[in-house]
Structure formats: structure tokens, C-alpha cells
Protein backbone atom coordinates (compact mmCIF):
# COMPACT_ATOMS: atom_id res chain seq x y z
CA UNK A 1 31.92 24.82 -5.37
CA UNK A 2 30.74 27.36 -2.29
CA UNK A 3 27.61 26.62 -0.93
CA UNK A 4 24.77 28.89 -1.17
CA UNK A 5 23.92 29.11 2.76
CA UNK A 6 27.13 30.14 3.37
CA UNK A 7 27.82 33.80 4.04
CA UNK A 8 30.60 35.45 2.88
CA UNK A 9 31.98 37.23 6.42
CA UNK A 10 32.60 40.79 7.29
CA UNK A 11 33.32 42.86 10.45
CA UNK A 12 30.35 44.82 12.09
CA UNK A 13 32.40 47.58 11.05
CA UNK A 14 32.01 47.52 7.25
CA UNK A 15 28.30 45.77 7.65
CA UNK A 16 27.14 49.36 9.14
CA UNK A 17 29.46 51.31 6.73
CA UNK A 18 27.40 49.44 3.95
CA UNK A 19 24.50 49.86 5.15
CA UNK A 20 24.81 53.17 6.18
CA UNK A 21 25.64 53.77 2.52
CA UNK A 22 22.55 52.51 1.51
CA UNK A 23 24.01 49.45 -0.01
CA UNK A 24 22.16 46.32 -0.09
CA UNK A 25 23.61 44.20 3.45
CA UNK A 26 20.86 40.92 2.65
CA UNK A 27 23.56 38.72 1.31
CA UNK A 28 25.46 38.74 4.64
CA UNK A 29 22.13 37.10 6.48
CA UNK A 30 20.26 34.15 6.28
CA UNK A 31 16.58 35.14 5.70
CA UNK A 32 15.64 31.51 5.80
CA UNK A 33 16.01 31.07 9.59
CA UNK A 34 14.47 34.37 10.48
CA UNK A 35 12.16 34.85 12.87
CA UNK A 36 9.43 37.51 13.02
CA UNK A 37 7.20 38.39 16.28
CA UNK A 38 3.44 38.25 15.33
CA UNK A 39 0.27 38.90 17.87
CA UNK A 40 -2.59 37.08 16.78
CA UNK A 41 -5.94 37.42 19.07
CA UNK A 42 -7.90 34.11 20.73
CA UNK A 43 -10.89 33.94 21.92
CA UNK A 44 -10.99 32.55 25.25
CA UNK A 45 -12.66 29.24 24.14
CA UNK A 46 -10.09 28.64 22.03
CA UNK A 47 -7.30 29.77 24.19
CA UNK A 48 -8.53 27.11 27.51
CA UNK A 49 -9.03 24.53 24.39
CA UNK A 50 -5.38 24.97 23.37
CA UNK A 51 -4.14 25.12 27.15
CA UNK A 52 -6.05 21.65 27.45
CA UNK A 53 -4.14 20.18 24.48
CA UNK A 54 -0.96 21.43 25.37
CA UNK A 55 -1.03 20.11 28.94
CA UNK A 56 -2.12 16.94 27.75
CA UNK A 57 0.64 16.71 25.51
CA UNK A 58 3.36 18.24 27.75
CA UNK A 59 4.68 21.26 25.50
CA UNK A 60 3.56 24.70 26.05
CA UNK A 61 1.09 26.58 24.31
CA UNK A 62 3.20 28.19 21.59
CA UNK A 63 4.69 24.93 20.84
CA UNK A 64 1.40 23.52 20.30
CA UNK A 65 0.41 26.18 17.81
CA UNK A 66 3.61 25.89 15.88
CA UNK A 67 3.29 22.35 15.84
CA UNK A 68 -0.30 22.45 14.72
CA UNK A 69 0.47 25.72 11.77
CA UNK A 70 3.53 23.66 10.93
CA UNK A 71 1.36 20.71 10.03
CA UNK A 72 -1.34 22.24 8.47
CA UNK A 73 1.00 24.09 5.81
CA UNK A 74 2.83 20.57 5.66
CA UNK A 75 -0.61 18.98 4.58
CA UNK A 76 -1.39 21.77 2.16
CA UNK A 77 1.63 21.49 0.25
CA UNK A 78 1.75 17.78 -0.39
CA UNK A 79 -1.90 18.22 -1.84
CA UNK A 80 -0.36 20.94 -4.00
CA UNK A 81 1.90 18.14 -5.08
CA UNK A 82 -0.70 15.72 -5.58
């Protein structure tokens, strides 16, 4: 039995043929490890309270907002579960 995150391979060559056909390329990526870019704006309180944390704890800012986001959605689905 072929596992589902695996992705059946094919040259760059015939993924931009396909595409360029217009067919449908999604099955030849995993969506679940995507990343996507996002600006969000801070107000300057938030953004020295943050800096603060994240020096305390000796990870960068970004980690410390991933970590944080991570948990939150984390929390909210176990009370889903609940």
C-alpha cells in the first residue's frame, strides 16, 4: 500500500508542460508543509513586550510568536475535543 505523503515524481520538464496546459500540478506537492509569508502590524508596546520575552527566553522574536500562535491553536483544539 503507497503512502499518501508520497509524491509520485516527475521531471521539471513535464511539471511546466502540465501546468502550462492548465492541468491540475497539486498532487506533485505537499501543501501540508507549505509556508506562506504574512505581515501582520504591532504596536510598539507590544513589539518591546515580545522583544523582552524573547530575550529572556533566548529565541528570536518570530520564534516566540510561532511558539505562542502554535500554542494557542493547540489549546483551542483540545477544548474543541473536550
Amino acid at each position: 500500500m503507497k503512502s499518501e505523503s508520497k509524491k509520485r515524481s516527475v521531471s521539471a520538464k513535464t511539471l511546466d508542460k502540465k501546468f502550462d496546459q492548465g492541468d491540475d500540478v497539486s498532487e506533485h506537492f505537499d501543501l501540508d508543509k507549505a509556508i506562506r509569508r504574512i505581515n501582520v502590524d504591532f504596536p510598539v508596546w507590544m513589539l518591546k513586550a515580545l522583544d523582552e520575552e524573547s530575550e529572556r527566553l533566548g529565541i528570536n522574536r518570530q520564534a516566540l510568536i510561532k511558539v505562542w500562535i502554535g500554542d494557542q491553536i493547540e489549546q483551542m483544539r483540545q477544548r474543541k475535543k473536550v
